[in-house]
PDB file of N, CA and C in Angstrom:
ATOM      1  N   UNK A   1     123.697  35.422  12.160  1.00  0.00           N
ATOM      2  CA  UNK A   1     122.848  36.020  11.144  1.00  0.00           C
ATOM      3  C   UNK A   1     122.163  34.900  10.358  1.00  0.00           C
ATOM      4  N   UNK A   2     120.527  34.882  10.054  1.00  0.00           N
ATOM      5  CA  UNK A   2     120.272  34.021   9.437  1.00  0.00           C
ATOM      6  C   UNK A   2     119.999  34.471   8.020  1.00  0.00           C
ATOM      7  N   UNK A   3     119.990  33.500   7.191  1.00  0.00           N
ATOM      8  CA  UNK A   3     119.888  33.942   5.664  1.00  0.00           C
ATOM      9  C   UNK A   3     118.119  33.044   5.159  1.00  0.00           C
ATOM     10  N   UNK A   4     117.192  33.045   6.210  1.00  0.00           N
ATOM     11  CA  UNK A   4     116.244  32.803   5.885  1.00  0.00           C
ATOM     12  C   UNK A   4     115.348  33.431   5.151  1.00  0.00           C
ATOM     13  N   UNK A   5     115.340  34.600   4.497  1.00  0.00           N
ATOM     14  CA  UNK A   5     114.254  35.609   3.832  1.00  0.00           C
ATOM     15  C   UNK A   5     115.188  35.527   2.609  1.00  0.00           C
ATOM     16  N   UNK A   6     116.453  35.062   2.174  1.00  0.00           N
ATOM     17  CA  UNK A   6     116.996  35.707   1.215  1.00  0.00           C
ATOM     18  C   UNK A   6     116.816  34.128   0.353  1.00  0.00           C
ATOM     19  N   UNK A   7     116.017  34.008  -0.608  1.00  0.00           N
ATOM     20  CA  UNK A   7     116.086  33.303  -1.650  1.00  0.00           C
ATOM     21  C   UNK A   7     115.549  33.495  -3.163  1.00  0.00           C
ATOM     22  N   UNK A   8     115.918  32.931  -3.928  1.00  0.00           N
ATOM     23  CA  UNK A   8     115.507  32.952  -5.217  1.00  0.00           C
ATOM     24  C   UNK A   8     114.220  34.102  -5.733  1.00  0.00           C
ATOM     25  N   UNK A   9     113.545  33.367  -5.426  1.00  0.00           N
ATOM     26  CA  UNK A   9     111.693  34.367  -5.366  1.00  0.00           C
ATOM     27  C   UNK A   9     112.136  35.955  -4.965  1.00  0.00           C
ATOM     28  N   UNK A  10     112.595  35.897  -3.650  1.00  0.00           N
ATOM     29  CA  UNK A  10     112.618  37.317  -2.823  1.00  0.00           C
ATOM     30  C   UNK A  10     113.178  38.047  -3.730  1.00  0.00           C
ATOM     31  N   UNK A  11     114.307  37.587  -4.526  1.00  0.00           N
ATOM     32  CA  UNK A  11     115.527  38.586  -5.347  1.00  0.00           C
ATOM     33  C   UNK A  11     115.188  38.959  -6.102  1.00  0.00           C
ATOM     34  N   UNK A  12     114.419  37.879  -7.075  1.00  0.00           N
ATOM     35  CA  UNK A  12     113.712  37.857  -8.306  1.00  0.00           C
ATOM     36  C   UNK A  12     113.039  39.425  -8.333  1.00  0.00           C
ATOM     37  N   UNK A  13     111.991  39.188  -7.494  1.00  0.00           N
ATOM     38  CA  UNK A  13     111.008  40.219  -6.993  1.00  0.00           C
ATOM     39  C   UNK A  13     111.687  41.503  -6.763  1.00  0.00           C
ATOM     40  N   UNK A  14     112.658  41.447  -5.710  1.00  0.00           N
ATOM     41  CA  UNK A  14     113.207  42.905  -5.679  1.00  0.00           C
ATOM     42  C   UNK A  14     113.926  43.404  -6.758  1.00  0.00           C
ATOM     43  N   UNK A  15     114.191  42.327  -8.263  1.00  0.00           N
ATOM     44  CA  UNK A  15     115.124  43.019  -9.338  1.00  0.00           C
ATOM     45  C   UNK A  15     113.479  43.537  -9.786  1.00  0.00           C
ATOM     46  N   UNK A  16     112.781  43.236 -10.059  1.00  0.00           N
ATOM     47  CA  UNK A  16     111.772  43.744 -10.701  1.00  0.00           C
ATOM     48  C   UNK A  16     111.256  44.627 -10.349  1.00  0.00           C
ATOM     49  N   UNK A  17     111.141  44.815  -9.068  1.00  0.00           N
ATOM     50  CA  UNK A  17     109.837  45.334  -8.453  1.00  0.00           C
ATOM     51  C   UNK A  17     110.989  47.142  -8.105  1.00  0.00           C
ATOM     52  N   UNK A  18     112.056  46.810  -7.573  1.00  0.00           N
ATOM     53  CA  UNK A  18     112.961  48.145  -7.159  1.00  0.00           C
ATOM     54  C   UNK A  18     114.278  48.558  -8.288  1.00  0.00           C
ATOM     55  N   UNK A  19     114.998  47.531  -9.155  1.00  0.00           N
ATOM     56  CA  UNK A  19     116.101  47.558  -9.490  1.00  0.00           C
ATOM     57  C   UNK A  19     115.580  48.135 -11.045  1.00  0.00           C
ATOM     58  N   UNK A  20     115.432  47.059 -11.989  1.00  0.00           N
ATOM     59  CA  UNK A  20     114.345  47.096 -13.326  1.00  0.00           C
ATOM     60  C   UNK A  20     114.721  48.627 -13.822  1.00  0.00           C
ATOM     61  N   UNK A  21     116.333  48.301 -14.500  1.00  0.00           N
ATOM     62  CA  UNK A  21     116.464  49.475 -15.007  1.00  0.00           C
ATOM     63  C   UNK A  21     116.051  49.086 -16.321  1.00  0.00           C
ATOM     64  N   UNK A  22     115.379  48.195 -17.160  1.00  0.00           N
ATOM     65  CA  UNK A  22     114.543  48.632 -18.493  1.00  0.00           C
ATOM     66  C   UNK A  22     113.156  48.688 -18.602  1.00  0.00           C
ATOM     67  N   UNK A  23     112.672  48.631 -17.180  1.00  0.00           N
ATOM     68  CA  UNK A  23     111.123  49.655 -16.708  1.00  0.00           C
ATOM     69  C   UNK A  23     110.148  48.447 -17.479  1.00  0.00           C
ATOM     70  N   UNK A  24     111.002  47.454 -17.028  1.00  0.00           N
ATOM     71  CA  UNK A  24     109.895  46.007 -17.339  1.00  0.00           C
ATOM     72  C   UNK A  24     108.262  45.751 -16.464  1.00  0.00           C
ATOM     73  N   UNK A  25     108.605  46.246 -15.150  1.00  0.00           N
ATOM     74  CA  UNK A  25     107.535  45.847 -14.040  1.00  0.00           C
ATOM     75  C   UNK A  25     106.426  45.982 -14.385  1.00  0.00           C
ATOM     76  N   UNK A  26     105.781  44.818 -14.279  1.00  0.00           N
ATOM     77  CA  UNK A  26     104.269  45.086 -14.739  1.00  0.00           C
ATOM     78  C   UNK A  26     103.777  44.917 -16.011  1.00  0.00           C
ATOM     79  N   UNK A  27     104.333  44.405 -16.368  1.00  0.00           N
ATOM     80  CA  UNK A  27     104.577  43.923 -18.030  1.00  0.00           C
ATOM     81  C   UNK A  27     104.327  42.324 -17.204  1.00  0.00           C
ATOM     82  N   UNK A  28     103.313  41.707 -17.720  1.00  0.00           N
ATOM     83  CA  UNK A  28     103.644  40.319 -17.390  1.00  0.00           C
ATOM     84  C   UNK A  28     104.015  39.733 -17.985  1.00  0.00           C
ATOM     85  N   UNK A  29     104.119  39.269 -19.382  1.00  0.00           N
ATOM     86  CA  UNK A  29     105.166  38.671 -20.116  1.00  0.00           C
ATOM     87  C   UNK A  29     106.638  39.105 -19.921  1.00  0.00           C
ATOM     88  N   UNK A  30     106.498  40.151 -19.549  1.00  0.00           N
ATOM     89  CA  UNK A  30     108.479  40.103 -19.064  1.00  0.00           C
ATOM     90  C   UNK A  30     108.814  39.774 -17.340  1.00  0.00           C
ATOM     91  N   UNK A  31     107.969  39.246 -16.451  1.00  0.00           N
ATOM     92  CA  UNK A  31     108.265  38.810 -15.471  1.00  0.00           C
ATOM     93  C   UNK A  31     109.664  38.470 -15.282  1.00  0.00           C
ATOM     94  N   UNK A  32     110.075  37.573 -16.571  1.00  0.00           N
ATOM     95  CA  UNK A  32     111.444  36.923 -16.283  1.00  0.00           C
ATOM     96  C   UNK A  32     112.622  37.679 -17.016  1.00  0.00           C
ATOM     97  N   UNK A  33     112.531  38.628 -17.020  1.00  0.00           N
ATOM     98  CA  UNK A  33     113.627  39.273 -18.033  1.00  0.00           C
ATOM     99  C   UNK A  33     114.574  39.242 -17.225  1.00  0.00           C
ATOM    100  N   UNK A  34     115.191  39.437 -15.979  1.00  0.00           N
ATOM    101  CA  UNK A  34     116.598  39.655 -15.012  1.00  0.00           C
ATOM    102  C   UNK A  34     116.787  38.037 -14.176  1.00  0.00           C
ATOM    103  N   UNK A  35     115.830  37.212 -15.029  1.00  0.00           N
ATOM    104  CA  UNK A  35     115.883  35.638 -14.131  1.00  0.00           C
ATOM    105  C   UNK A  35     117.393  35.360 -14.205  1.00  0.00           C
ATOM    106  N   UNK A  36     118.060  35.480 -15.515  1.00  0.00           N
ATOM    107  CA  UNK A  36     119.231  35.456 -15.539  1.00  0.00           C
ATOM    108  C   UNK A  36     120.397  35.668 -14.832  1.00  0.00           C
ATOM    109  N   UNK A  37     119.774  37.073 -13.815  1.00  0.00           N
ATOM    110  CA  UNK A  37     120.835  37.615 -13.101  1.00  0.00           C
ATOM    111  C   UNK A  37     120.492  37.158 -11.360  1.00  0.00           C
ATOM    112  N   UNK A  38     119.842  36.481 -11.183  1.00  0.00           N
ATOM    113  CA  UNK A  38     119.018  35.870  -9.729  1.00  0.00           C
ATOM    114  C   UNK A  38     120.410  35.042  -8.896  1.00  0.00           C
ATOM    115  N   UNK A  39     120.995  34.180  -9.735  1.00  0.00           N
ATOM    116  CA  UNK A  39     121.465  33.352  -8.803  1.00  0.00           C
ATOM    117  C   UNK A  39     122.766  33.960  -8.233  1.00  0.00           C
ATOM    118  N   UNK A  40     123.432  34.835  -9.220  1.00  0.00           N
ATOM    119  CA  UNK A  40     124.846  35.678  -9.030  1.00  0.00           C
ATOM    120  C   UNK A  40     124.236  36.661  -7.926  1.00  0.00           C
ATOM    121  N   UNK A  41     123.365  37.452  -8.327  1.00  0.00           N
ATOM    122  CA  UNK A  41     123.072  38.617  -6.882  1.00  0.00           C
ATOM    123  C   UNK A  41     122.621  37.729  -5.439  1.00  0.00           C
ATOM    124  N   UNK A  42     122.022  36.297  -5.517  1.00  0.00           N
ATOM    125  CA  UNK A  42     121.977  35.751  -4.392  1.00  0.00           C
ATOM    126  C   UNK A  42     122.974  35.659  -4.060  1.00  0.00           C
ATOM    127  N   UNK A  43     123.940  35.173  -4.476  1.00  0.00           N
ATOM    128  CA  UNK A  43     125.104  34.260  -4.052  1.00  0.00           C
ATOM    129  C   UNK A  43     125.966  35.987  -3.188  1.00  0.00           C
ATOM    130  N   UNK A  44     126.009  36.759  -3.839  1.00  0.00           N
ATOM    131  CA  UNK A  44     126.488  38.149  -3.201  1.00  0.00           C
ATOM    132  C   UNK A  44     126.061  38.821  -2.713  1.00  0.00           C
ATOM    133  N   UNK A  45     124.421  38.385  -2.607  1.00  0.00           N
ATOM    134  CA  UNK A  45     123.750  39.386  -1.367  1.00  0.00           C
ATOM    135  C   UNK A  45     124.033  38.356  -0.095  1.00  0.00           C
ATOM    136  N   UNK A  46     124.318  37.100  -0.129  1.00  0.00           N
ATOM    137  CA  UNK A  46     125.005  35.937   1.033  1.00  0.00           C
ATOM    138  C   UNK A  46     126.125  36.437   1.607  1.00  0.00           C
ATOM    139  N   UNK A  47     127.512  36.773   0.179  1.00  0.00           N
ATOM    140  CA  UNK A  47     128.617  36.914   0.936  1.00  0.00           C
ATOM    141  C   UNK A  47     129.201  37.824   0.700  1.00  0.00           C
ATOM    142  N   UNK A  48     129.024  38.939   0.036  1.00  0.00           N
ATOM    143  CA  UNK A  48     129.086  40.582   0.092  1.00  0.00           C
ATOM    144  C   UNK A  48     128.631  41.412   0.154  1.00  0.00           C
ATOM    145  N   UNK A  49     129.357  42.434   0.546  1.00  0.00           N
ATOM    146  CA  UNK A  49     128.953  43.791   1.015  1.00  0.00           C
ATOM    147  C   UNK A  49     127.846  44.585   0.400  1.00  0.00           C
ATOM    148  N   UNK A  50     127.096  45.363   0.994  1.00  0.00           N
ATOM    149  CA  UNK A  50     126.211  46.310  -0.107  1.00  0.00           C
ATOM    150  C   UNK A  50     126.680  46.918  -1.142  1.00  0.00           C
ATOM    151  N   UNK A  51     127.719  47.027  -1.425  1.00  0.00           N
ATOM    152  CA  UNK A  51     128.570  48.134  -1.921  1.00  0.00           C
ATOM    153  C   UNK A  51     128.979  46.903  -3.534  1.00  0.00           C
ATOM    154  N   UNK A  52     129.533  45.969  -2.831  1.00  0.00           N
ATOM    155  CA  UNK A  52     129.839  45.122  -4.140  1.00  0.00           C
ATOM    156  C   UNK A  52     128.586  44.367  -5.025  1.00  0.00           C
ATOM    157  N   UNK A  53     127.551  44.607  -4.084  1.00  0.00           N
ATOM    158  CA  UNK A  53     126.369  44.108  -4.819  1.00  0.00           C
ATOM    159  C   UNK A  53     126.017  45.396  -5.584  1.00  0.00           C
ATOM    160  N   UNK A  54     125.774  46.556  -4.719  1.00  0.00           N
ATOM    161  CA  UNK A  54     125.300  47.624  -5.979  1.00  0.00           C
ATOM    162  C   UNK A  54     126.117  47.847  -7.163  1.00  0.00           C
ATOM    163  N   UNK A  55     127.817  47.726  -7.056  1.00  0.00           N
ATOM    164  CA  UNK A  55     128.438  47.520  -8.605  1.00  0.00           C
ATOM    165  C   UNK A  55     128.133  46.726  -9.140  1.00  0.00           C
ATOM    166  N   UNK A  56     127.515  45.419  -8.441  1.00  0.00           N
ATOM    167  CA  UNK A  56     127.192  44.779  -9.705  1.00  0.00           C
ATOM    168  C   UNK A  56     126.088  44.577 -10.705  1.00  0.00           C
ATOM    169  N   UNK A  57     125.164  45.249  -9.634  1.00  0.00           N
ATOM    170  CA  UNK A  57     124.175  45.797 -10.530  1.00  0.00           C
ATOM    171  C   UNK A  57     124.370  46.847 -11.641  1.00  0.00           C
ATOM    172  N   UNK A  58     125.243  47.504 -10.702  1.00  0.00           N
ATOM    173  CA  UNK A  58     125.321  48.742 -12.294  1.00  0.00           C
ATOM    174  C   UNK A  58     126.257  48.316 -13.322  1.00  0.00           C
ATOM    175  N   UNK A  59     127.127  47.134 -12.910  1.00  0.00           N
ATOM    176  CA  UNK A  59     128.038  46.687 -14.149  1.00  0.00           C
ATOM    177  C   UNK A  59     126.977  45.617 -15.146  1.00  0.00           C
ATOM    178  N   UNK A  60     125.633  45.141 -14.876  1.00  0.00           N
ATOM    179  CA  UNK A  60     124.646  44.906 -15.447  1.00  0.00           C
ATOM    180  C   UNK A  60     124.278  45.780 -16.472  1.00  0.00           C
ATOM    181  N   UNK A  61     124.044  46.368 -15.537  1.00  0.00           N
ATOM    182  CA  UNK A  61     123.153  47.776 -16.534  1.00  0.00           C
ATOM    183  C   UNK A  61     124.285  48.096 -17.607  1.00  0.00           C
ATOM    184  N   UNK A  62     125.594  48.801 -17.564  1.00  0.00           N
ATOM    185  CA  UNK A  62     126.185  48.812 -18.211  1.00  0.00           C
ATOM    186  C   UNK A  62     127.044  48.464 -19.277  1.00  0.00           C
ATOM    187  N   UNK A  63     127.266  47.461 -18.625  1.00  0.00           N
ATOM    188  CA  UNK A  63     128.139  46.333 -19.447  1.00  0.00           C
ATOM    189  C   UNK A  63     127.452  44.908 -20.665  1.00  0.00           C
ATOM    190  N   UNK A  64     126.330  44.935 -19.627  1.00  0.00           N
ATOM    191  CA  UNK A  64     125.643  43.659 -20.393  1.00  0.00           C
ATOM    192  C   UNK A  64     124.558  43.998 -20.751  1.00  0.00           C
ATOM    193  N   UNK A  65     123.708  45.296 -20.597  1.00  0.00           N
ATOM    194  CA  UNK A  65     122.373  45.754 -20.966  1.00  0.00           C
ATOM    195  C   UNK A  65     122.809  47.147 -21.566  1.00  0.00           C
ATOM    196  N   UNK A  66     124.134  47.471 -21.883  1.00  0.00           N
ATOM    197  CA  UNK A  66     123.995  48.761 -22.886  1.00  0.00           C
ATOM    198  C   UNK A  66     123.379  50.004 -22.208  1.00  0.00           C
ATOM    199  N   UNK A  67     122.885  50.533 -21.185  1.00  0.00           N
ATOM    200  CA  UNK A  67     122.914  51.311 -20.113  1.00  0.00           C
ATOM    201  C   UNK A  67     123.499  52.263 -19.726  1.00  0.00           C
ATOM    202  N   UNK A  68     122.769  53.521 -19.243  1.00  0.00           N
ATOM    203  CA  UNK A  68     123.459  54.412 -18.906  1.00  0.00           C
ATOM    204  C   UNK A  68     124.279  54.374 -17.226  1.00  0.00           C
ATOM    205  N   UNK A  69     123.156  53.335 -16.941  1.00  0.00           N
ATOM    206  CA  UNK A  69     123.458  52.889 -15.099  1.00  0.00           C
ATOM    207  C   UNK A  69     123.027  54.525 -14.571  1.00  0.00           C
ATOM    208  N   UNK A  70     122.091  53.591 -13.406  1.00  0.00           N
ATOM    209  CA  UNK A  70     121.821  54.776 -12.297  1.00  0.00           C
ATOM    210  C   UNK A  70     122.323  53.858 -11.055  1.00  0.00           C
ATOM    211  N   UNK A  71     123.543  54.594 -10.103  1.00  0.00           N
ATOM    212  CA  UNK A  71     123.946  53.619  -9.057  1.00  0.00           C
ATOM    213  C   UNK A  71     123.194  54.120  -8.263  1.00  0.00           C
ATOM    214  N   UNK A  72     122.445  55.359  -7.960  1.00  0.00           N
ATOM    215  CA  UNK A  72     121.614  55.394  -7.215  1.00  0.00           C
ATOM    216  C   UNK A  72     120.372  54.382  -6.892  1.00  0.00           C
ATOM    217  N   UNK A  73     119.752  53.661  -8.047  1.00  0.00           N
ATOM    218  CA  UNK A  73     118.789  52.528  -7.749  1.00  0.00           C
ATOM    219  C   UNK A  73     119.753  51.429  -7.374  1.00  0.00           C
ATOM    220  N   UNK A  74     120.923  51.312  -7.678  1.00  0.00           N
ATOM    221  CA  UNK A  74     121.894  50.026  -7.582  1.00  0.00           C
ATOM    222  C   UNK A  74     121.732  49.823  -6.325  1.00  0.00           C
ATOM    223  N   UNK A  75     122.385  51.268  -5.413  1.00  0.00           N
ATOM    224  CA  UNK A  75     122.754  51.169  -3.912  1.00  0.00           C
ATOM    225  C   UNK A  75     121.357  51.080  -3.182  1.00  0.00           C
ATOM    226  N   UNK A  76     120.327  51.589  -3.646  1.00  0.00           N
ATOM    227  CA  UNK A  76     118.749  51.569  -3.262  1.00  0.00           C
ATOM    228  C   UNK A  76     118.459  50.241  -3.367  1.00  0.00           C
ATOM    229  N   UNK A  77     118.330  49.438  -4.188  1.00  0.00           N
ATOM    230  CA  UNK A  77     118.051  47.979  -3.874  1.00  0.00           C
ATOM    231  C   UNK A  77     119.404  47.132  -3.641  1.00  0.00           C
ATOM    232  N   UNK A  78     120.376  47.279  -4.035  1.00  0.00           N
ATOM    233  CA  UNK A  78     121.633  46.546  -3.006  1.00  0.00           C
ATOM    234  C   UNK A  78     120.915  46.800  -0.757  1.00  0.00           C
ATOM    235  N   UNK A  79     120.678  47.958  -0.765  1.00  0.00           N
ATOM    236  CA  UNK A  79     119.988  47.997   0.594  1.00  0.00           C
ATOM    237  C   UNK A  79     118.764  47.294   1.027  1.00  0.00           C
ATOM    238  N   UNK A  80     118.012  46.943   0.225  1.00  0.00           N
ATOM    239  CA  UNK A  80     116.804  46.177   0.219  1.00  0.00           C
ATOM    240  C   UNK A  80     117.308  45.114   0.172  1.00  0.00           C
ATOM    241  N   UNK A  81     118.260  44.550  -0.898  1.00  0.00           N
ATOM    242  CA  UNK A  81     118.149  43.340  -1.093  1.00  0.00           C
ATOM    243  C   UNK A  81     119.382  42.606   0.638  1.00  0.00           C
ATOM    244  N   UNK A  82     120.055  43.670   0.977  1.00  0.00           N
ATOM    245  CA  UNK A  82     120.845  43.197   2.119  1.00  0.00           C
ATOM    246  C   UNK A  82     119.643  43.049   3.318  1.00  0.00           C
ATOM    247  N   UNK A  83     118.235  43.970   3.461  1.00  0.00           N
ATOM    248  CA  UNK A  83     117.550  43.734   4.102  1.00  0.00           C
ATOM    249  C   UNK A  83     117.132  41.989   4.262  1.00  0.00           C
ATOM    250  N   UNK A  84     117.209  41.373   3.696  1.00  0.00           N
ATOM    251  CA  UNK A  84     116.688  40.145   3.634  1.00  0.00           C
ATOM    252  C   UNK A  84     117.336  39.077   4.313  1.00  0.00           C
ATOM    253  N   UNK A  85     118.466  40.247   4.561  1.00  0.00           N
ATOM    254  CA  UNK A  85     119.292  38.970   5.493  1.00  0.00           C
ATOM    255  C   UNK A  85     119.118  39.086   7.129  1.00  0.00           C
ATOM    256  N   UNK A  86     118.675  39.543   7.303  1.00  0.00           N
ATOM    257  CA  UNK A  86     117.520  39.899   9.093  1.00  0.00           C
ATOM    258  C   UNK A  86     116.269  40.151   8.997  1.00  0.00           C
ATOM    259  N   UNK A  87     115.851  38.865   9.756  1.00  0.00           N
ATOM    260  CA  UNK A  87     114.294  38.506   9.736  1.00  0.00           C
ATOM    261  C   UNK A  87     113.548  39.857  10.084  1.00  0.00           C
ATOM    262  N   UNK A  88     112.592  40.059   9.567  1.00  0.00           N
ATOM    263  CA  UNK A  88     111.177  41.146   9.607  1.00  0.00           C
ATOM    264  C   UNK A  88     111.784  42.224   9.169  1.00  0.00           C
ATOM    265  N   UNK A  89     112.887  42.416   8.555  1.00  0.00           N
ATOM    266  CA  UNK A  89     113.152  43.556   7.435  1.00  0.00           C
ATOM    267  C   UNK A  89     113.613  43.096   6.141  1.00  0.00           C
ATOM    268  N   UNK A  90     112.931  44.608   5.519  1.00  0.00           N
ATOM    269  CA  UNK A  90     113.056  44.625   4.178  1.00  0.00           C
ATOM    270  C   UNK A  90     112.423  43.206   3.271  1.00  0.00           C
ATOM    271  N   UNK A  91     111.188  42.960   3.677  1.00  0.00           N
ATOM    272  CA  UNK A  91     110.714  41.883   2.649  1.00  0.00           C
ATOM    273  C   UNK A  91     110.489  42.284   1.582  1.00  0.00           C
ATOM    274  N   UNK A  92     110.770  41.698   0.585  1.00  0.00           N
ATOM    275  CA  UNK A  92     110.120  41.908  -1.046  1.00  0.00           C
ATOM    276  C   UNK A  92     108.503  42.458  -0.818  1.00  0.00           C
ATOM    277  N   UNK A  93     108.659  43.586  -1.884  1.00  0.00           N
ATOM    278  CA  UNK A  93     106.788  44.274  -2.180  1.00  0.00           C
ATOM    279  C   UNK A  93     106.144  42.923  -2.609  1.00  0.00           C
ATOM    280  N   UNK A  94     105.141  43.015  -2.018  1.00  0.00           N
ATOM    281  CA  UNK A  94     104.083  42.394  -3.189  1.00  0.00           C
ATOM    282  C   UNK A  94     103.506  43.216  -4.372  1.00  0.00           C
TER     283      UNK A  94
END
């Protein structure tokens, strides 16, 4: 398995563009609002499961952003973001 599509940029993008539970997208001054959370979801979209990446999105939302958490977007981009780990799927939107 190669881990060539899955870096920094790509994640960035998919917290914004699919995850963005405080409905930042498109706001360009908040581009970087989840930069914070980039290097931890890389490091576990590398070496865990979909399943432990979507809790940890929703323990985001919840725990550290005050959140009601929807795990439904969690497990929706935990799947996207596992896309990235096999070439010609699931690239980040432009």
């Amino acid at each position: 398995m190669t881990n060539s599509y899955i870096n920094h940029s790509a994640v960035r993008l998919i917290l914004l563009s699919d995850w963005d539970p405080l409905g930042v997208s498109g706001i360009l001054p908040a581009e970087n609002t989840y930069d914070a959370y980039v290097d931890e979801i890389l490091h576990l979209v590398k070496h865990a499961n979909q399943h432990a990446v979507a809790q940890h999105l929703h323990d985001i939302e919840t725990k550290k952003m005050g959140r009601a958490g929807d795990m439904e977007r969690c497990v929706a981009t935990a799947l996207r973001l596992h896309g990235l780990r096999q070439p010609g799927r699931a690239k980040p939107r432009s």
